[in-house]
Protein backbone atom coordinates (compact mmCIF):
# COMPACT_ATOMS: atom_id res chain seq x y z
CA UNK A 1 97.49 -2.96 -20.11
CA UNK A 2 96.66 -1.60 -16.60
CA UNK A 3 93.73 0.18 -18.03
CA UNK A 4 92.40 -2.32 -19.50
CA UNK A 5 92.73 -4.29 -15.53
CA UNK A 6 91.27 -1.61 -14.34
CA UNK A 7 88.27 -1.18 -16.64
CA UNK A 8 87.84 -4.83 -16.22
CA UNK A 9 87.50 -4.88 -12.54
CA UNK A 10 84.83 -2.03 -13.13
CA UNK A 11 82.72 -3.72 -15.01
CA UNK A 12 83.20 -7.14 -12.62
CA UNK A 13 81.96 -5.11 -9.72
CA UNK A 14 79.43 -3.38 -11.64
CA UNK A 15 77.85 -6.62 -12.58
CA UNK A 16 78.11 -8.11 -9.31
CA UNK A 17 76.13 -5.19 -8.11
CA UNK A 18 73.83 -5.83 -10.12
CA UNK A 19 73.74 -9.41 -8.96
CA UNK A 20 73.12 -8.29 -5.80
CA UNK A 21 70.62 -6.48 -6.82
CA UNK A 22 68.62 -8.63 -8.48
CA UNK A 23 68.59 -11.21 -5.89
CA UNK A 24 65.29 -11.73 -4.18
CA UNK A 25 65.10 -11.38 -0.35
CA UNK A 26 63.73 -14.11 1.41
CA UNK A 27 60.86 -12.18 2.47
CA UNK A 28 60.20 -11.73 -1.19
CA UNK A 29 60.72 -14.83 -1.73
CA UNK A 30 57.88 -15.66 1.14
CA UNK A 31 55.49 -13.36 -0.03
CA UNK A 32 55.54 -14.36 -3.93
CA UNK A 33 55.28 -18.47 -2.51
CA UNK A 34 52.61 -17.20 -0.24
CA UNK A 35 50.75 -15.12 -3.69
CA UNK A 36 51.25 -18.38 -5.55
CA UNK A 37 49.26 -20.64 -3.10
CA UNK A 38 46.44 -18.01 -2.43
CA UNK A 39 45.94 -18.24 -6.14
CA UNK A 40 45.98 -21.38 -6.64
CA UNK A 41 43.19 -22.12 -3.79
CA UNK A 42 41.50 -19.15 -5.47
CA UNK A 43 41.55 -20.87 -8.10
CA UNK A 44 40.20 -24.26 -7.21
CA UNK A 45 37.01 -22.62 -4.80
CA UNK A 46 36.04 -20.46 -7.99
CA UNK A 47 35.53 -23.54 -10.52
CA UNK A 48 33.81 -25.58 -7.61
CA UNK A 49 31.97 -22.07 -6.05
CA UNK A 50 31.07 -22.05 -10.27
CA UNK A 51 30.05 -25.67 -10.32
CA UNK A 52 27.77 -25.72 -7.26
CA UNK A 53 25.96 -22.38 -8.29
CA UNK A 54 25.12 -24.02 -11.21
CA UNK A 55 23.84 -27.17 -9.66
CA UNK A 56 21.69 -24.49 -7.30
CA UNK A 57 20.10 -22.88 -10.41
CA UNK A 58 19.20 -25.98 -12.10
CA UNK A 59 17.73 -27.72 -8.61
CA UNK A 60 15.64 -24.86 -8.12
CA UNK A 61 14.44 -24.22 -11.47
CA UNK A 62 12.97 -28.04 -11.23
CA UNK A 63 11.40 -27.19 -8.33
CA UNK A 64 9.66 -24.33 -9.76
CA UNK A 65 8.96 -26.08 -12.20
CA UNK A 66 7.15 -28.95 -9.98
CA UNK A 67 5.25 -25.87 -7.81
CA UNK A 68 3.46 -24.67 -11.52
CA UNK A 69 2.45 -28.40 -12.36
CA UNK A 70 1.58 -29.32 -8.80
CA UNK A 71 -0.47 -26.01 -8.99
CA UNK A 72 -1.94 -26.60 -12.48
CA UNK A 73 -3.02 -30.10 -11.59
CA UNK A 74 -4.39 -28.98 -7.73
CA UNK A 75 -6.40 -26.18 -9.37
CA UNK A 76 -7.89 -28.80 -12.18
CA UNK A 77 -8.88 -31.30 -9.32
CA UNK A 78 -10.45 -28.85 -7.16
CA UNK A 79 -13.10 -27.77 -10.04
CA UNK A 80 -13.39 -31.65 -10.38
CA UNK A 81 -14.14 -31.81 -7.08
CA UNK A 82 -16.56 -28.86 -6.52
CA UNK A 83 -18.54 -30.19 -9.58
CA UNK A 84 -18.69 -33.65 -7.86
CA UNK A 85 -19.83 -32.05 -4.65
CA UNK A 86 -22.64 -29.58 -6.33
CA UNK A 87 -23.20 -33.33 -8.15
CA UNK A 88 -23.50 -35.21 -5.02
CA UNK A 89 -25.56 -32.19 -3.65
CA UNK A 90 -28.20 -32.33 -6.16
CA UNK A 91 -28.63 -35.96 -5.88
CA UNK A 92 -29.16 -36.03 -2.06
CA UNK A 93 -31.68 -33.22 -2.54
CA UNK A 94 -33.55 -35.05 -5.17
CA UNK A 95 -33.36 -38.41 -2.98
CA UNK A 96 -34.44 -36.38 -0.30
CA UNK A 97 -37.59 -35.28 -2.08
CA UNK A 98 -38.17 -38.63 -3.15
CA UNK A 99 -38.09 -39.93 0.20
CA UNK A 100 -40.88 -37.32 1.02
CA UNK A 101 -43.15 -38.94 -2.02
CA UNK A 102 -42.12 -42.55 -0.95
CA UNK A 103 -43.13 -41.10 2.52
CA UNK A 104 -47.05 -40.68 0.72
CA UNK A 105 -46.52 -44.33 -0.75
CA UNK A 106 -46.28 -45.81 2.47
CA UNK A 107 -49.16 -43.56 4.22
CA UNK A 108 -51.59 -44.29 1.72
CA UNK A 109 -50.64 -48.05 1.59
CA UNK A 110 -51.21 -47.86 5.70
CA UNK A 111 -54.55 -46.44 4.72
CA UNK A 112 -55.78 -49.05 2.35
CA UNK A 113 -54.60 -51.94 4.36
CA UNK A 114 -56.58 -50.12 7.57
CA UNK A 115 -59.71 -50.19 5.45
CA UNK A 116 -58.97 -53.72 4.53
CA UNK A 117 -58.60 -52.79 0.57
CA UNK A 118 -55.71 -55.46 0.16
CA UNK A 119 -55.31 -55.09 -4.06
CA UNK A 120 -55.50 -51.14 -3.38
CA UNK A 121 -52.70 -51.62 -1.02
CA UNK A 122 -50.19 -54.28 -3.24
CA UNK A 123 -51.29 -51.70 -6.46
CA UNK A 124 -49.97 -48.70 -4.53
CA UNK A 125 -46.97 -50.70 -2.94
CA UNK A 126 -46.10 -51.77 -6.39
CA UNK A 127 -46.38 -48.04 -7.63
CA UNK A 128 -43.95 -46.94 -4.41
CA UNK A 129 -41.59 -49.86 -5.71
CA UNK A 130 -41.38 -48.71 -9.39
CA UNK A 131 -40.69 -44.89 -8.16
CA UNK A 132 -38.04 -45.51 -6.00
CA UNK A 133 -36.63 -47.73 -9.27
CA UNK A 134 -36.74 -44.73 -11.52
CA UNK A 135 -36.28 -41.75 -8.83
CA UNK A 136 -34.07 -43.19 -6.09
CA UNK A 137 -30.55 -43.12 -6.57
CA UNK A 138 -28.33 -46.62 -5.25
CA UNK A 139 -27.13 -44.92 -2.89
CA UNK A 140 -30.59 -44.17 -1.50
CA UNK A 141 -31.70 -47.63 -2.43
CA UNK A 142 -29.05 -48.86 0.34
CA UNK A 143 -30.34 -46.17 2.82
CA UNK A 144 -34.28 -47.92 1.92
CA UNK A 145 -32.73 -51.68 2.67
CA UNK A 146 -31.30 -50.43 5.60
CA UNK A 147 -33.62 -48.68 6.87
CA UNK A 148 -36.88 -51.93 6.27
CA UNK A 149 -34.07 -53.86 8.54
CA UNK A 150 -34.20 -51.49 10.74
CA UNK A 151 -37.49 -50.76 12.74
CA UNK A 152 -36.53 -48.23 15.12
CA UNK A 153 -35.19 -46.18 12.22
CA UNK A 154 -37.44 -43.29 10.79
CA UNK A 155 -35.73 -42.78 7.62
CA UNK A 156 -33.40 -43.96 5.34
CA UNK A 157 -31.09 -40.89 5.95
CA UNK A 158 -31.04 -42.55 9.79
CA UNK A 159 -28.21 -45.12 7.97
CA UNK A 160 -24.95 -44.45 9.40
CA UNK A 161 -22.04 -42.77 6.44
CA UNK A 162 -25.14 -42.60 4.07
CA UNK A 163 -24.74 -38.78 3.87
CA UNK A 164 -21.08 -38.90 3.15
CA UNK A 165 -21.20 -41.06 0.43
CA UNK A 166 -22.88 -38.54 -1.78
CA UNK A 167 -19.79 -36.68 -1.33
CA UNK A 168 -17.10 -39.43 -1.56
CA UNK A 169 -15.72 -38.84 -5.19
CA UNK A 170 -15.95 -34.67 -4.25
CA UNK A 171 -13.84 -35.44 -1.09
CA UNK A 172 -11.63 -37.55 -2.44
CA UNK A 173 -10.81 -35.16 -5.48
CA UNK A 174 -10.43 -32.32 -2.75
CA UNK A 175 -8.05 -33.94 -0.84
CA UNK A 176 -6.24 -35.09 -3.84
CA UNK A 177 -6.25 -31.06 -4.74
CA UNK A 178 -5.10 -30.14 -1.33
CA UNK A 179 -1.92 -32.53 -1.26
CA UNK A 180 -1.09 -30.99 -4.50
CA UNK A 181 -1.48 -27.64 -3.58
CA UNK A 182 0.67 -28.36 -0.15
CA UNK A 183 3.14 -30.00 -2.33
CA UNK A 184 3.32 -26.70 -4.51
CA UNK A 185 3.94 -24.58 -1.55
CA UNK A 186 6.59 -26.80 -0.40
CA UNK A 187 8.22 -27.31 -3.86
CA UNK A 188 7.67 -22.92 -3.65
CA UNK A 189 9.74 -22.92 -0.17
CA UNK A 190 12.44 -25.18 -1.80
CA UNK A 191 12.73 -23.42 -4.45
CA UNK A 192 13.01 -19.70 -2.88
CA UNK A 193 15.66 -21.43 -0.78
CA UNK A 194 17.63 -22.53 -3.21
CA UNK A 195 17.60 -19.08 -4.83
CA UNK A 196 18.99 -18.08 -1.15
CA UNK A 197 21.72 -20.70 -1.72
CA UNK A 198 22.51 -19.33 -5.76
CA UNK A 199 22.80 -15.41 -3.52
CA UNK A 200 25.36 -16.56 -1.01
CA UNK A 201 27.50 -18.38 -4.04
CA UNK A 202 27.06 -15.36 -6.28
CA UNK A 203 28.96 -13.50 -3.32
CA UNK A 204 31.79 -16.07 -2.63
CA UNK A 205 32.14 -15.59 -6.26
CA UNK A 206 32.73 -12.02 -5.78
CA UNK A 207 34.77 -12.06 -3.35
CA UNK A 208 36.99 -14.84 -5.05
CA UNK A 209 37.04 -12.40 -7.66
CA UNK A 210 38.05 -9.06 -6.19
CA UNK A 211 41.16 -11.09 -3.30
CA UNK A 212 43.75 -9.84 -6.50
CA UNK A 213 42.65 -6.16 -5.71
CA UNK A 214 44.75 -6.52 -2.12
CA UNK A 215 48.12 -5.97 -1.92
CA UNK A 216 48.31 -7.06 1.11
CA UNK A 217 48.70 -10.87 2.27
CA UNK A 218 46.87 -10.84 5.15
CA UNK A 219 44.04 -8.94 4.18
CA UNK A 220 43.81 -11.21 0.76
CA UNK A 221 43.77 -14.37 3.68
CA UNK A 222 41.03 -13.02 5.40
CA UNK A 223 38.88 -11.97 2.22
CA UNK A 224 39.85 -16.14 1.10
CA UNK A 225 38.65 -17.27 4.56
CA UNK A 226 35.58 -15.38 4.71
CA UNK A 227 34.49 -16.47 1.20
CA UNK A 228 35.62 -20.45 2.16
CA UNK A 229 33.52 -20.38 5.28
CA UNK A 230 30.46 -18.72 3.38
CA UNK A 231 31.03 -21.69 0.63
CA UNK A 232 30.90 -24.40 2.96
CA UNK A 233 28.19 -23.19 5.18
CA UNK A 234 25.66 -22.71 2.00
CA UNK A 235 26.97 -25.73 0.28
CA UNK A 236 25.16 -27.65 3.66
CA UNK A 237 22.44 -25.77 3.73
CA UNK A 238 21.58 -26.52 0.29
CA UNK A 239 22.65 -30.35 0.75
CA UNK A 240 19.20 -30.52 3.44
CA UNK A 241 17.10 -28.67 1.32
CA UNK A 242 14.68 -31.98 -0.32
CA UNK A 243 15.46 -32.80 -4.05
CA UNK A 244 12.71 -32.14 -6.59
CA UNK A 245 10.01 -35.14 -6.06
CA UNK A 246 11.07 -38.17 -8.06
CA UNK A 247 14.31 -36.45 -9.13
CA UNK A 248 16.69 -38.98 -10.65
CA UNK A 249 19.67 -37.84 -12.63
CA UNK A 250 19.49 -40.96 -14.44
CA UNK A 251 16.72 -39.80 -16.15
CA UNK A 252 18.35 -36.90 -18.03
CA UNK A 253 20.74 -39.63 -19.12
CA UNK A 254 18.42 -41.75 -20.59
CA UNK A 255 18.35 -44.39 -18.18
């Protein structure tokens, strides 16, 4: 019977040294809350690092998608407007050289009227009348009125804006091109900095990624702050970069 005391007491104190030995330290016990709560918040920034990298890609594929339409649609305006300029050009040059006919009109009806030949004079003012009908354009019909109001003016070209209205629909189609282009470049800008933004979330990412690799607390805090601070600081520069012209998200919704 005393053995079997005796072996019982053994095995008591074996097991309570085992017990003992099992029994987590409190600094353990620190260090395992502290791996618990630096995965959790590694956690949380990866889905919302995830979600805003997304959001990044998508913004600034829309904006490169804008820059090739804005392009497109500048480059088809400006061979609008270049056609509507060489348009505008041959029309002044033909009302020019109609002026210099109407010009031989008008001396020869000076001439007859000198001489006192009054029908020679209405026949070749009514010729003058019918040419600029058929060869003048409105345009140069307006500089003509104008210009019989008008003494001290020599020509009808004299008429203040008459020049630029050959080339209004060529201007206006040029400047039209020119926003577009500008609006391109900008939708361009926007779009290269959103691919900055996607670059700085691709490495919070990584670094979210590798903070299991340390063994060490501290360093795994530092790696967690460093990738935090990067996440915040590119998720406001990307929040004053412009949306997409006439984004809505309703619209992908159906609304």
């Amino acid at each position: 019977m005393s053995e079997e005391i005796k072996n019982e007491e053994v095995k008591d104190k074996v097991e309570d040294t085992k017990e003992k030995d099992t029994e987590e330290t409190p600094e353990e016990k620190a260090k395992k809350k502290s791996e618990s709560r630096i995965e959790m918040i590694c956690a949380i920034f990866l889905g919302i690092t995830a979600l805003l990298t997304a959001w990044a890609t998508w913004i600034g594929s829309l904006h490169g998608g804008n820059q090739s339409t804005n392009y497109t649609k500048s480059n088809n305006l400006a061979a609008e407007g270049n056609s509507e300029y060489n348009s505008g050009l041959q029309s002044y040059l033909s009302d020019l050289m109609a002026w210099n006919e109407i010009m031989n009109f008008n001396y020869d009806e000076a001439i007859a009227q000198m001489y006192g030949r009054d029908e020679e004079a209405e026949l070749i003012a009514s010729k003058r009348e019918y040419y600029i009908g058929q060869n003048c354009s409105a345009i140069m019909g307006d500089g003509i009125l104008w210009a019989s109001e008008n003494e001290d003016a020599e020509s009808p070209f004299d008429m203040p804006g008459l020049i630029d209205r050959y080339f209004e629909n060529a201007n206006s189609l040029l400047a039209e091109s020119q926003a577009l282009l500008e609006q391109g470049q900008q939708d361009n800008a926007n779009g290269d900095k959103y691919g900055l933004v996607t670059v700085i979330y691709s490495l919070v990412l990584f670094m979210l990624g590798i903070i299991g690799i340390f063994k060490s607390i501290p360093n795994r805090k530092v790696v967690l702050g460093i990738a935090i601070v990067g996440l915040v600081l590119a998720a406001i520069y990307m929040f004053t970069i412009p949306m997409p012209t006439d984004f809505s998200i309703g619209n992908y919704f159906g609304s």
